[in-house]
PDB file of N, CA and C in Angstrom:
ATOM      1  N   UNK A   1     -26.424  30.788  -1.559  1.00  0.00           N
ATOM      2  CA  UNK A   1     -26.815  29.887  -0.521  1.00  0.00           C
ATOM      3  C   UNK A   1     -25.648  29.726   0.455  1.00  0.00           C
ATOM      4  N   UNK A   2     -25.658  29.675   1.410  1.00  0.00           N
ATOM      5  CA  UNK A   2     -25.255  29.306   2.848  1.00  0.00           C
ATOM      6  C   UNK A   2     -25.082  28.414   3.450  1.00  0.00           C
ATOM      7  N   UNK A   3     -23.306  27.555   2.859  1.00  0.00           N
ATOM      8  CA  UNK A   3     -23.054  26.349   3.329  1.00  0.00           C
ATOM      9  C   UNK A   3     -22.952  26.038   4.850  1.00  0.00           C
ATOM     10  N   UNK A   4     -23.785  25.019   5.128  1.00  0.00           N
ATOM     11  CA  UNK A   4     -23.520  24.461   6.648  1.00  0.00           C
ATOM     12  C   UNK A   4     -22.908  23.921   6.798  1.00  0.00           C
ATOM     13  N   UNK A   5     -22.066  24.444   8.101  1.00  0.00           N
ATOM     14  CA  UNK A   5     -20.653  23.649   8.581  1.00  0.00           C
ATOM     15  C   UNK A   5     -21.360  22.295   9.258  1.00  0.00           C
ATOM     16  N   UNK A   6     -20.514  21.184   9.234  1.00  0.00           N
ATOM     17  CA  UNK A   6     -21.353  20.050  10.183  1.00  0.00           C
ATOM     18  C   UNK A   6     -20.205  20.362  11.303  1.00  0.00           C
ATOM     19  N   UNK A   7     -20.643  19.199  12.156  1.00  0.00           N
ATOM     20  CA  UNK A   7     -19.950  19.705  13.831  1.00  0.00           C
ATOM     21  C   UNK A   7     -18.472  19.057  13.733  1.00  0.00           C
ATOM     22  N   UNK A   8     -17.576  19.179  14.542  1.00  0.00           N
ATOM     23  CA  UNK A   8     -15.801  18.660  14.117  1.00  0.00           C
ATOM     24  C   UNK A   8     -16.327  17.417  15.474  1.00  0.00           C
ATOM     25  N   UNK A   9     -15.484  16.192  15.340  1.00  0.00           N
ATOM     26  CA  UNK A   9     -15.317  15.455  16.445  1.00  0.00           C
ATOM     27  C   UNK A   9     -13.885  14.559  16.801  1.00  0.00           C
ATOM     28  N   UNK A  10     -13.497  14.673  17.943  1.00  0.00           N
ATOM     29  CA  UNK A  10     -11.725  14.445  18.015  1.00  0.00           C
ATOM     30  C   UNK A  10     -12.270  12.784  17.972  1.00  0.00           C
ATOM     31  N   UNK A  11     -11.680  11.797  17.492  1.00  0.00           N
ATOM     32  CA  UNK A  11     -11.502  10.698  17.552  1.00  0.00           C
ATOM     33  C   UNK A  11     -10.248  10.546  17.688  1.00  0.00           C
ATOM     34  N   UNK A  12     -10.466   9.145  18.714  1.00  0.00           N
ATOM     35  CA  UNK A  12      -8.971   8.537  19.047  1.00  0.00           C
ATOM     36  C   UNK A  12      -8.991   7.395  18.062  1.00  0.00           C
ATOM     37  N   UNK A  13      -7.559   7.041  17.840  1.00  0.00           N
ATOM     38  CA  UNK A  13      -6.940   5.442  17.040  1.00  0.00           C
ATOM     39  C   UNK A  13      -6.022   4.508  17.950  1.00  0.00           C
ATOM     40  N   UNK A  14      -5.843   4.352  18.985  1.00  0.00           N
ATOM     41  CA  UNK A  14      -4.587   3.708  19.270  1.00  0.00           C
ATOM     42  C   UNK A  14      -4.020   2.775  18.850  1.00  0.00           C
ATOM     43  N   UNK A  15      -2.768   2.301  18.139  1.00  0.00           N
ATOM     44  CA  UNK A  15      -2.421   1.632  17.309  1.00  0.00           C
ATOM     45  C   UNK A  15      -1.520   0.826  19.003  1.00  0.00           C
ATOM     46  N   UNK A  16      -1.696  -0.781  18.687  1.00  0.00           N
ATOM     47  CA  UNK A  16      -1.162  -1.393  19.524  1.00  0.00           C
ATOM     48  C   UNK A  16       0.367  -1.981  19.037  1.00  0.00           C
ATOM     49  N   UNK A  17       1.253  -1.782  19.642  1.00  0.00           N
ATOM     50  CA  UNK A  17       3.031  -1.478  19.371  1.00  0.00           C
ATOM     51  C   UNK A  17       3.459  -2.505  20.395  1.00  0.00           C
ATOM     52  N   UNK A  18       4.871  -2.663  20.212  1.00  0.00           N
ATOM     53  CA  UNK A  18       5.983  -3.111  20.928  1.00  0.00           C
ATOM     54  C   UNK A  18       7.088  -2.808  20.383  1.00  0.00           C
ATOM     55  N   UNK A  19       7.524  -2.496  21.596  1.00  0.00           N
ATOM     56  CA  UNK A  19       9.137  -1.416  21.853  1.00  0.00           C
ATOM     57  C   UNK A  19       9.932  -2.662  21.678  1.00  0.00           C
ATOM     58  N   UNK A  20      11.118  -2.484  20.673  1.00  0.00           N
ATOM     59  CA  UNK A  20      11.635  -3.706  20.339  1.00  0.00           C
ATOM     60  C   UNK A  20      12.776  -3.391  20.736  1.00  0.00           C
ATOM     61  N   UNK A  21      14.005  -4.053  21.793  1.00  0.00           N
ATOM     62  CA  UNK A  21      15.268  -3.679  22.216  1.00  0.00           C
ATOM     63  C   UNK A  21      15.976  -4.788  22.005  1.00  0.00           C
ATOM     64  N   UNK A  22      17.196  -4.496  21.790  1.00  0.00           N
ATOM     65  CA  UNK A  22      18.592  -5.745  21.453  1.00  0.00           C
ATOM     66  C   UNK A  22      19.966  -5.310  22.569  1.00  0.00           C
ATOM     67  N   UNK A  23      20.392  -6.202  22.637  1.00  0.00           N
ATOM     68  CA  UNK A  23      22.073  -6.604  23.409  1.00  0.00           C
ATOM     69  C   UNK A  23      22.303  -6.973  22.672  1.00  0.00           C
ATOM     70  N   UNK A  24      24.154  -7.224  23.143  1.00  0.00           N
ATOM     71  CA  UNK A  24      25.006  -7.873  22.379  1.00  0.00           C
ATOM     72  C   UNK A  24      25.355  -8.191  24.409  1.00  0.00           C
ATOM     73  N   UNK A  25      25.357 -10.136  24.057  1.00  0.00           N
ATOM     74  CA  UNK A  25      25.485 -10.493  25.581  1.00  0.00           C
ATOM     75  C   UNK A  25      26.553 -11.528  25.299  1.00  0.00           C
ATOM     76  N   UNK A  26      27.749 -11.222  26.201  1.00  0.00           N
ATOM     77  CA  UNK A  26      29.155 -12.160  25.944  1.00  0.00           C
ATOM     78  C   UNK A  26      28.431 -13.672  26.677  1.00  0.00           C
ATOM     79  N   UNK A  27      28.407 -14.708  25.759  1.00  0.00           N
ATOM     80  CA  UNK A  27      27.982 -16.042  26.710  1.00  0.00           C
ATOM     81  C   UNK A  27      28.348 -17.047  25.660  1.00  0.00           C
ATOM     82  N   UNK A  28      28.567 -18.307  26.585  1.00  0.00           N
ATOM     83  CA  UNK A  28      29.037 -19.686  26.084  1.00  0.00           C
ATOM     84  C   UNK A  28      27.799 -20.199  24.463  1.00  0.00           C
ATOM     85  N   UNK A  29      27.156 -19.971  24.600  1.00  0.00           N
ATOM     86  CA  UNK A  29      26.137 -20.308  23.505  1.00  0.00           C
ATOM     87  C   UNK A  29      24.825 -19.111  23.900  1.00  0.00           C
ATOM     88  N   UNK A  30      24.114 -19.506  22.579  1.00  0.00           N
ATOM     89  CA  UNK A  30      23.148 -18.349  22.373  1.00  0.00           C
ATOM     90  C   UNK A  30      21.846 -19.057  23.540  1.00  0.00           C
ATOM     91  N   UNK A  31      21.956 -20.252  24.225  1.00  0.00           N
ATOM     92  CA  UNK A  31      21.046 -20.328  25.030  1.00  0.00           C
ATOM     93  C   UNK A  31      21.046 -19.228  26.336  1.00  0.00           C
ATOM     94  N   UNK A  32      22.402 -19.805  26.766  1.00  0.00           N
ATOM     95  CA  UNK A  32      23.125 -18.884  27.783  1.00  0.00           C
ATOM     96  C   UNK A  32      22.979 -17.712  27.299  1.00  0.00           C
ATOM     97  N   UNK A  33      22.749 -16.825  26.176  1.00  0.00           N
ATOM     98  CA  UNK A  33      22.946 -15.478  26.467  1.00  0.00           C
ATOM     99  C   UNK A  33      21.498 -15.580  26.381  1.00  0.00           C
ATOM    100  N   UNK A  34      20.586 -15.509  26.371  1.00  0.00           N
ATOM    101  CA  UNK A  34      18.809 -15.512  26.324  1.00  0.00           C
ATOM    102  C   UNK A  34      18.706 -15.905  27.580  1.00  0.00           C
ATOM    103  N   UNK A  35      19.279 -16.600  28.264  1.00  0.00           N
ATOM    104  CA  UNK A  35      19.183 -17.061  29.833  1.00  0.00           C
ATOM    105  C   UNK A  35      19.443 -15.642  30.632  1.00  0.00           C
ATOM    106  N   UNK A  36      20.961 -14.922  30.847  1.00  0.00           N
ATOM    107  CA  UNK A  36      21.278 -13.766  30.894  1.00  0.00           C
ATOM    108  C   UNK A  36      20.635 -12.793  31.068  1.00  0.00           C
ATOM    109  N   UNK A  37      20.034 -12.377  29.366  1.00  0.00           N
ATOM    110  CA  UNK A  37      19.435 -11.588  29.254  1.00  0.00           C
ATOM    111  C   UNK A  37      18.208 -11.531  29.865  1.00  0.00           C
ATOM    112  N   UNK A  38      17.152 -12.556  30.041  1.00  0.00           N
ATOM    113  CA  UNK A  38      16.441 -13.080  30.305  1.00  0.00           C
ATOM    114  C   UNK A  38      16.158 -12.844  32.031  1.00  0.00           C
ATOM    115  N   UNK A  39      16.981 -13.355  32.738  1.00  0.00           N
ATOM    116  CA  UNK A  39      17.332 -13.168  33.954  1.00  0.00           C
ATOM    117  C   UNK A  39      17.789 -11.843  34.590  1.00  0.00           C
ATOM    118  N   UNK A  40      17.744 -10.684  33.611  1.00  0.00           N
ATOM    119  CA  UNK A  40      18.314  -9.229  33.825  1.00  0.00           C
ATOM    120  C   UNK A  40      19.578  -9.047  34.778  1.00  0.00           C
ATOM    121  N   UNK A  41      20.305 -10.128  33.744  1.00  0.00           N
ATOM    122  CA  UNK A  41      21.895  -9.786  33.939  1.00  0.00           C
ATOM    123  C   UNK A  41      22.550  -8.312  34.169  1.00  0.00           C
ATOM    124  N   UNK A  42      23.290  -7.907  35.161  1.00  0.00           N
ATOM    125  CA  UNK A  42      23.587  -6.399  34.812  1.00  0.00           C
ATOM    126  C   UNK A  42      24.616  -6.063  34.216  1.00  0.00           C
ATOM    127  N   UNK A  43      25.226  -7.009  33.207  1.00  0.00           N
ATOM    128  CA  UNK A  43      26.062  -6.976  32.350  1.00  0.00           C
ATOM    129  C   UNK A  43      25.688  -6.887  30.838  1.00  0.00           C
ATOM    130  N   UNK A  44      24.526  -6.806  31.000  1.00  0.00           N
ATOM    131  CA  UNK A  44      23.332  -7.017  29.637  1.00  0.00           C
ATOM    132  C   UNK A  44      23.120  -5.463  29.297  1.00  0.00           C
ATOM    133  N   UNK A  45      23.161  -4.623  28.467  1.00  0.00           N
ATOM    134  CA  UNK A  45      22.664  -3.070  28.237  1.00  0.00           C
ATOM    135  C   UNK A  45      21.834  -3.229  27.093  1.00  0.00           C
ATOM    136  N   UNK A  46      20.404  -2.350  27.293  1.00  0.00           N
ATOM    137  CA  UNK A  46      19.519  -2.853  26.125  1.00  0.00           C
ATOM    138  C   UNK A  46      19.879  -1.254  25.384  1.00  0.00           C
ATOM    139  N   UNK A  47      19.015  -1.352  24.106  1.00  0.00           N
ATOM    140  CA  UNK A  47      19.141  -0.635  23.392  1.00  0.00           C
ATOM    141  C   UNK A  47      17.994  -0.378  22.443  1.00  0.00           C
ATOM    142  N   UNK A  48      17.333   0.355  22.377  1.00  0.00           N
ATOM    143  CA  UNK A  48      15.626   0.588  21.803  1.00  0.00           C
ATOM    144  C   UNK A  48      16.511   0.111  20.026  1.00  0.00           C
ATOM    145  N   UNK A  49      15.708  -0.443  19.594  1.00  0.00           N
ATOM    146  CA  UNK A  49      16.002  -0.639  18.136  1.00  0.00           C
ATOM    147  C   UNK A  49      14.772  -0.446  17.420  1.00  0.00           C
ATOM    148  N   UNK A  50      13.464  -0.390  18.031  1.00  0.00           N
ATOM    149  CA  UNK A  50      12.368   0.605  17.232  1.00  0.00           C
ATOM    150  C   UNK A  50      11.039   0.183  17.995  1.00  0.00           C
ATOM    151  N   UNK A  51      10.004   0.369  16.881  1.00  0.00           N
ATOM    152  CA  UNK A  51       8.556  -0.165  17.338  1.00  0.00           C
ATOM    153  C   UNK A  51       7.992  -0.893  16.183  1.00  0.00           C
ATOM    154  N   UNK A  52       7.340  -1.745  16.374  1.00  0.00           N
ATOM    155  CA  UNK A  52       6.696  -2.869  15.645  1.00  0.00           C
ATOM    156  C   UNK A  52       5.378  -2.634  16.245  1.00  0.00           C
ATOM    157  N   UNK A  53       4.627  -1.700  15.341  1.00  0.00           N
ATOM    158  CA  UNK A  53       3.007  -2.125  15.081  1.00  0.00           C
ATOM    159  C   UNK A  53       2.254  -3.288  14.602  1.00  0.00           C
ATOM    160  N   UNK A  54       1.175  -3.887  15.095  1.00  0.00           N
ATOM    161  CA  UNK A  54       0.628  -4.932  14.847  1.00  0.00           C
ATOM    162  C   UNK A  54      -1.015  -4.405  14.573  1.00  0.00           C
ATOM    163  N   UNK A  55      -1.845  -5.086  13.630  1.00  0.00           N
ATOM    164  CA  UNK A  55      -3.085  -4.520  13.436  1.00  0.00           C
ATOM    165  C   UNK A  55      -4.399  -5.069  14.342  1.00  0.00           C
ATOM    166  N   UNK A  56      -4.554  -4.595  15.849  1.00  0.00           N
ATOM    167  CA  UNK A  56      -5.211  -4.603  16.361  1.00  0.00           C
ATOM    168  C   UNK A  56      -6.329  -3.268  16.486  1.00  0.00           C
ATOM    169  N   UNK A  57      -6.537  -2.702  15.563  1.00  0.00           N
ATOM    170  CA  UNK A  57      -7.793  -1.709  15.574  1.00  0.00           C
ATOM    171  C   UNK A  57      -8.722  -1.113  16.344  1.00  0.00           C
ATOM    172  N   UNK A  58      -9.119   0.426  17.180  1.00  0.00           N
ATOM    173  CA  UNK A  58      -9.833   0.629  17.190  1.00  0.00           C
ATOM    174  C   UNK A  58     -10.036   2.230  17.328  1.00  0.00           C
ATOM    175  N   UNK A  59     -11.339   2.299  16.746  1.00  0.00           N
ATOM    176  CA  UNK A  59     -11.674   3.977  16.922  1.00  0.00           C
ATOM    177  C   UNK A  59     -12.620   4.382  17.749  1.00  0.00           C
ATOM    178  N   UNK A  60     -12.215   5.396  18.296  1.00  0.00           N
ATOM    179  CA  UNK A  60     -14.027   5.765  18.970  1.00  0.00           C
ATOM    180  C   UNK A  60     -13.497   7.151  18.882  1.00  0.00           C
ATOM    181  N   UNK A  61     -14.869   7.664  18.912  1.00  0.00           N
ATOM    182  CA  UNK A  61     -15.282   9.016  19.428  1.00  0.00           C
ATOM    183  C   UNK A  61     -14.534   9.796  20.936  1.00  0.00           C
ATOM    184  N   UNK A  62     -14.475  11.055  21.047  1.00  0.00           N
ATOM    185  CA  UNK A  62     -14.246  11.325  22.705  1.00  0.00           C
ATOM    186  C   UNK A  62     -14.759  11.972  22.868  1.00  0.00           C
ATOM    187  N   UNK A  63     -15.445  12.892  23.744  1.00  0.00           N
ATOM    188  CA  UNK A  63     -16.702  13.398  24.385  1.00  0.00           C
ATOM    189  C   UNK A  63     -15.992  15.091  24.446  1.00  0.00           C
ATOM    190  N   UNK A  64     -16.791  15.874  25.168  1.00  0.00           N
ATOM    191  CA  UNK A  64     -15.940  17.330  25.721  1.00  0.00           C
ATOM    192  C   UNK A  64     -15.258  16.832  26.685  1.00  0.00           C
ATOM    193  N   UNK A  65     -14.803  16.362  27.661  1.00  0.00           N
ATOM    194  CA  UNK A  65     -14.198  15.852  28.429  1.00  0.00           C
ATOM    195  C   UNK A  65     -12.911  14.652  27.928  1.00  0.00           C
ATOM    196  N   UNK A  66     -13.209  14.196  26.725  1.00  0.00           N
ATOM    197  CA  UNK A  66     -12.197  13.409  26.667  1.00  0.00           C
ATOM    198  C   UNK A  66     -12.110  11.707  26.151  1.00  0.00           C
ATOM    199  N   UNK A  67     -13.256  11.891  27.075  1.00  0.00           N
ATOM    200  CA  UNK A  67     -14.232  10.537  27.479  1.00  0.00           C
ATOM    201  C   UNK A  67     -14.334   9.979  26.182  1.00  0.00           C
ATOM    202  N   UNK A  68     -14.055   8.129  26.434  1.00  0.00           N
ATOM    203  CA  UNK A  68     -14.246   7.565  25.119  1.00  0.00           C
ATOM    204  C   UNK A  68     -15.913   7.526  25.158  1.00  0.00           C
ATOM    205  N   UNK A  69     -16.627   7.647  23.916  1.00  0.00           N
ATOM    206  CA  UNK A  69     -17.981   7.567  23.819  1.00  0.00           C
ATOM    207  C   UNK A  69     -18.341   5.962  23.448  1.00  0.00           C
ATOM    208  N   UNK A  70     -18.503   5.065  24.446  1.00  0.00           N
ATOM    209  CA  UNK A  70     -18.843   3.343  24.128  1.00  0.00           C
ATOM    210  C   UNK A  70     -19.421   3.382  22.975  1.00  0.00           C
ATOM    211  N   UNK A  71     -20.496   3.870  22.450  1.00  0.00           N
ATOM    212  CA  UNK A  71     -21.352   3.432  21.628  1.00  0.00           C
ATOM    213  C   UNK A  71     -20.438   4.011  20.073  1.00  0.00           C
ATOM    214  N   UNK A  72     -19.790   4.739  20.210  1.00  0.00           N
ATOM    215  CA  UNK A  72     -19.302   4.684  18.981  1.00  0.00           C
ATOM    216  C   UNK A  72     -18.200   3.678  18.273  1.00  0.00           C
ATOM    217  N   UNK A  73     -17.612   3.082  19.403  1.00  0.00           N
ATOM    218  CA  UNK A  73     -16.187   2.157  19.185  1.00  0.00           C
ATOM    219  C   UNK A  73     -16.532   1.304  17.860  1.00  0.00           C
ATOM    220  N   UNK A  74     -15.844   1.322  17.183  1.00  0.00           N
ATOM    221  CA  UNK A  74     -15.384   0.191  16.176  1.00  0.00           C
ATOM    222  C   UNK A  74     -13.906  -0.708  16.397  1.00  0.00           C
ATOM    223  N   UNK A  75     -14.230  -1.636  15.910  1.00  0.00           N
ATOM    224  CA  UNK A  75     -12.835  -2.480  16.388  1.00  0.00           C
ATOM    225  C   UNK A  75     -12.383  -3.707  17.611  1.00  0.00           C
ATOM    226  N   UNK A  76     -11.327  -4.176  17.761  1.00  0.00           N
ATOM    227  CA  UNK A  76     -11.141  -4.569  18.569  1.00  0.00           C
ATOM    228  C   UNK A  76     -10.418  -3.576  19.743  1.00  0.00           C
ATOM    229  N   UNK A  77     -10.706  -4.139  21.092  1.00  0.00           N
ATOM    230  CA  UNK A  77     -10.123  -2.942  21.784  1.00  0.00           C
ATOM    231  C   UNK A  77      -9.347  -3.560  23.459  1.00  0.00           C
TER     232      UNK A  77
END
């Protein structure tokens, strides 16, 4: 017998992130340096220190083109 292939389909996930960056900012107290920094001091140099995923969910389908397919979405989006 003659297994049938079923059809392949690309689904997207985008996982929702934030790029997390740190200084080291010379100031009178830690208000003042959050003020600084805050204010995009140009004495301030950031520095990527990673990404922090959070579980906001969703999947869908994409079309031949690419295209998210609405009716398939699961999740929040």
């Amino acid at each position: 017998m003659i297994a049938l292939s079923m059809p392949i389909f690309t689904v997207l996930s985008p996982v929702d992130a934030y790029v997390d960056y740190v200084a080291e900012v010379e100031a009178d107290s830690a208000e003042e340096a959050v003020h600084l920094a805050y204010e995009g001091d140009p004495s301030v140099t950031w520095l990527e220190r990673g990404v922090t995923e959070f579980d906001t969910r969703r999947v869908v389908a994409l079309d031949d083109d690419g295209e998210e397919i609405e009716d398939t979405a699961r999740g929040k989006g």
